[in-house]
C-alpha atoms as a PDB file:
ATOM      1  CA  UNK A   1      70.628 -37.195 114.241  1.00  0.00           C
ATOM      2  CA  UNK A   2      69.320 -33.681 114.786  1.00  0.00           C
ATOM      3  CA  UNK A   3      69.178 -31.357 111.797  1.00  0.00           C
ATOM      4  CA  UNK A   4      67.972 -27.454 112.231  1.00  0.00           C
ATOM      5  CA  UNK A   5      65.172 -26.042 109.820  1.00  0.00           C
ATOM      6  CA  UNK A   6      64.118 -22.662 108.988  1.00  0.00           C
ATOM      7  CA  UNK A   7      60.341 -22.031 108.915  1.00  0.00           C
ATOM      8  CA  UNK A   8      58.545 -19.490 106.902  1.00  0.00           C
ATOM      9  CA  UNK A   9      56.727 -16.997 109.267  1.00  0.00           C
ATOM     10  CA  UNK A  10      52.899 -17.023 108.797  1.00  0.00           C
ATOM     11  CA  UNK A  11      53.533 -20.635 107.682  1.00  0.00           C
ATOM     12  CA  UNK A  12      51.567 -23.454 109.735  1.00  0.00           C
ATOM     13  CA  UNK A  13      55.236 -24.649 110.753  1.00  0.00           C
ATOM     14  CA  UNK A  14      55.680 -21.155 112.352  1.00  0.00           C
ATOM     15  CA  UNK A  15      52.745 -21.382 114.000  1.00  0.00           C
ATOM     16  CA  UNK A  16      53.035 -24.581 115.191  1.00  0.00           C
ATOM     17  CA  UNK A  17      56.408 -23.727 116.926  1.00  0.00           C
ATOM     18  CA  UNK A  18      56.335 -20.539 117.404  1.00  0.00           C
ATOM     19  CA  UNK A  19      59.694 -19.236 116.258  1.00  0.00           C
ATOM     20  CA  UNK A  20      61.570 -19.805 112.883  1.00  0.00           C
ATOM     21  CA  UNK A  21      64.576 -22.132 113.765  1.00  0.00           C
ATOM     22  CA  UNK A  22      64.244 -25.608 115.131  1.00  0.00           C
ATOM     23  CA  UNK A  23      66.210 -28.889 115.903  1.00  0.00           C
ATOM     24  CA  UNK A  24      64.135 -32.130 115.352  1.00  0.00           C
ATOM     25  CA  UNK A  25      65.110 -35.591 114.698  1.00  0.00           C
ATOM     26  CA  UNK A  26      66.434 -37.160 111.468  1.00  0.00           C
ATOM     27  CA  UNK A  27      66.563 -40.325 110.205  1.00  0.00           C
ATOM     28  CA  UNK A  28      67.041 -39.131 106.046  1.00  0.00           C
ATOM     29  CA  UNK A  29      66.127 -42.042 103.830  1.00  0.00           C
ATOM     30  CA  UNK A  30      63.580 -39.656 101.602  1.00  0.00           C
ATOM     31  CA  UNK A  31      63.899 -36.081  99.813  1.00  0.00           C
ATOM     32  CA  UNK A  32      61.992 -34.144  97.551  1.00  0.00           C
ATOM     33  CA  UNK A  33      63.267 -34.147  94.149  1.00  0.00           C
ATOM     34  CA  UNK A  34      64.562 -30.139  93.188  1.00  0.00           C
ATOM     35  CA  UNK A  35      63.404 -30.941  89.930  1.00  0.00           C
ATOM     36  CA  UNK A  36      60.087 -30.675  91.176  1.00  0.00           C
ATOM     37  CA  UNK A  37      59.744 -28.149  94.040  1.00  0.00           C
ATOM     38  CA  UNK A  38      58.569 -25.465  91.818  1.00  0.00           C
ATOM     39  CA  UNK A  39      55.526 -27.436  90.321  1.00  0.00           C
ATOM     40  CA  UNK A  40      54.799 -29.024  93.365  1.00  0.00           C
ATOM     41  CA  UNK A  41      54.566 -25.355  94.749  1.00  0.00           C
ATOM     42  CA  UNK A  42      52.471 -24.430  92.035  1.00  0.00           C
ATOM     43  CA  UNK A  43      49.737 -26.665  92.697  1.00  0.00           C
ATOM     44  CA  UNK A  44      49.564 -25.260  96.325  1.00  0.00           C
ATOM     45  CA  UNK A  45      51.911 -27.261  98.538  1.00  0.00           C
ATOM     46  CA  UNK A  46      53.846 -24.747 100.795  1.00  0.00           C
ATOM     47  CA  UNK A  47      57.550 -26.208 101.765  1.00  0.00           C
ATOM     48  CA  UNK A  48      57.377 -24.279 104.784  1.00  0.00           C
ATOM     49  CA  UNK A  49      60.659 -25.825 106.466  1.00  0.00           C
ATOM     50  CA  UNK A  50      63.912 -26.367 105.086  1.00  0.00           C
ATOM     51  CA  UNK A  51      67.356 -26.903 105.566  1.00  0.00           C
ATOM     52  CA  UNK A  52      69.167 -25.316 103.077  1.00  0.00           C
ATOM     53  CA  UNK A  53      68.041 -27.046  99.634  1.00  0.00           C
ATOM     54  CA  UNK A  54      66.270 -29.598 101.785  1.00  0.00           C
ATOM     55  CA  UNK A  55      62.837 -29.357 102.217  1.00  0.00           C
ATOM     56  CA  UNK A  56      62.252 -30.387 106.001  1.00  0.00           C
ATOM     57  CA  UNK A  57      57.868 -29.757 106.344  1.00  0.00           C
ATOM     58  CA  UNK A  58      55.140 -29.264 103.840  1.00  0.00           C
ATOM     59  CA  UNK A  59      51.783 -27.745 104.420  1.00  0.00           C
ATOM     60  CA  UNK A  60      48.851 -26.957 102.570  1.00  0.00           C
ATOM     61  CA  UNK A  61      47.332 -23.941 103.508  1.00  0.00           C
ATOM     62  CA  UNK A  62      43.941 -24.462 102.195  1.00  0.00           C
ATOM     63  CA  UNK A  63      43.244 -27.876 104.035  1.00  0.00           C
ATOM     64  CA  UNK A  64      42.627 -27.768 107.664  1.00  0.00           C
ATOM     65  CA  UNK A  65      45.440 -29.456 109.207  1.00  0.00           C
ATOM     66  CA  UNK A  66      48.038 -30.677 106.377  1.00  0.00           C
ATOM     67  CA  UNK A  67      51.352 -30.417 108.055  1.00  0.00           C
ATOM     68  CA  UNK A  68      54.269 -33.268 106.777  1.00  0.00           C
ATOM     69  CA  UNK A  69      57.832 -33.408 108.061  1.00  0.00           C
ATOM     70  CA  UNK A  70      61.006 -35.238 107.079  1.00  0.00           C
ATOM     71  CA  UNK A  71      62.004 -35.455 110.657  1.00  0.00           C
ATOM     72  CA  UNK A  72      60.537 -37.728 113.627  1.00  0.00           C
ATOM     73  CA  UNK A  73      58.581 -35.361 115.741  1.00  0.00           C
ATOM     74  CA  UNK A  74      57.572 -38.952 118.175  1.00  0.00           C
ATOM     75  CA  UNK A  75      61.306 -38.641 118.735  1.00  0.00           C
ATOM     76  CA  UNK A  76      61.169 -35.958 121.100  1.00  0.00           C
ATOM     77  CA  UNK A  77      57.320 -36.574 122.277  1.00  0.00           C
ATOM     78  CA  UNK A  78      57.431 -37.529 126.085  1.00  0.00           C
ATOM     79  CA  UNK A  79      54.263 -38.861 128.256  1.00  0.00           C
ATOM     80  CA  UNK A  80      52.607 -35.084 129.161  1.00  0.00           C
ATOM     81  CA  UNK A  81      54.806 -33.478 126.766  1.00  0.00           C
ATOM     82  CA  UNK A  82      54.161 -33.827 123.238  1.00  0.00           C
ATOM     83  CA  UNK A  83      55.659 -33.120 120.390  1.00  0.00           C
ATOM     84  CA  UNK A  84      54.161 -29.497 119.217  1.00  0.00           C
ATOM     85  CA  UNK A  85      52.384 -31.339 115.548  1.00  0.00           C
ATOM     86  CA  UNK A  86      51.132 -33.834 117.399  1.00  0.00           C
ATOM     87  CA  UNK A  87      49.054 -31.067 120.016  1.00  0.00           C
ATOM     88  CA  UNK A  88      48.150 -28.798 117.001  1.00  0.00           C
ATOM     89  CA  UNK A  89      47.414 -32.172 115.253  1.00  0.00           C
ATOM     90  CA  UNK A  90      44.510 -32.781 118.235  1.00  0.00           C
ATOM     91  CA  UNK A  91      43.761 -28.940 119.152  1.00  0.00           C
ATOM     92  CA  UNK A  92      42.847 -28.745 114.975  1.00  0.00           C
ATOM     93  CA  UNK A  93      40.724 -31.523 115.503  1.00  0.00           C
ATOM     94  CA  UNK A  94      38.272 -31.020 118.170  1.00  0.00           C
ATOM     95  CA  UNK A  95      34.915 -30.578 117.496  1.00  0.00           C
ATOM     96  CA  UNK A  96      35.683 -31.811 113.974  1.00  0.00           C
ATOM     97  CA  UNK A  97      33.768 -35.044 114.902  1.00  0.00           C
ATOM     98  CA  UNK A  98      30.638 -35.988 113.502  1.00  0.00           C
END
């Protein structure tokens, strides 16, 4: 179903969408263990969207395009009208090729 997530501003997520609530596509079978946000945090993953004590999208800033989501974003990519990580996903990467 569709869930909403906050994103952190100045996060790649915020970027990305450009505004700090969206509705994406679910299909919860996975979820990051609160146990282990904090270290996980520690060695530089961002959780940069969640949904109250869910963590919806992790990024790491450092890399050049790490961006993971819970959600489905091919659930809402249409021919000429994609999904906004799947454009950032190909605007990140050109000229990258060697």
């Amino acid at each position: 179903g569709n869930y909403p997530a906050h994103l952190k501003e100045g996060s790649l997520a915020h970027k990305i969408y450009g505004k700090t609530e969206i509705v994406e596509r679910h299909r919860h079978r996975y979820e990051v263990n609160p146990e282990y946000i904090q270290q996980i945090q520690d060695k530089g993953m961002v959780f940069s969207g969640t949904n109250g004590d869910l963590m919806e999208i992790c990024e790491i800033p450092e890399h050049p395009f790490f961006f993971g989501s819970q959600f489905h974003p091919e659930m809402k990519s249409r021919p000429g009208r994609p999904s906004p990580p799947f454009l950032a996903f190909v605007e990140a990467m050109k000229g990258k090729r060697k």
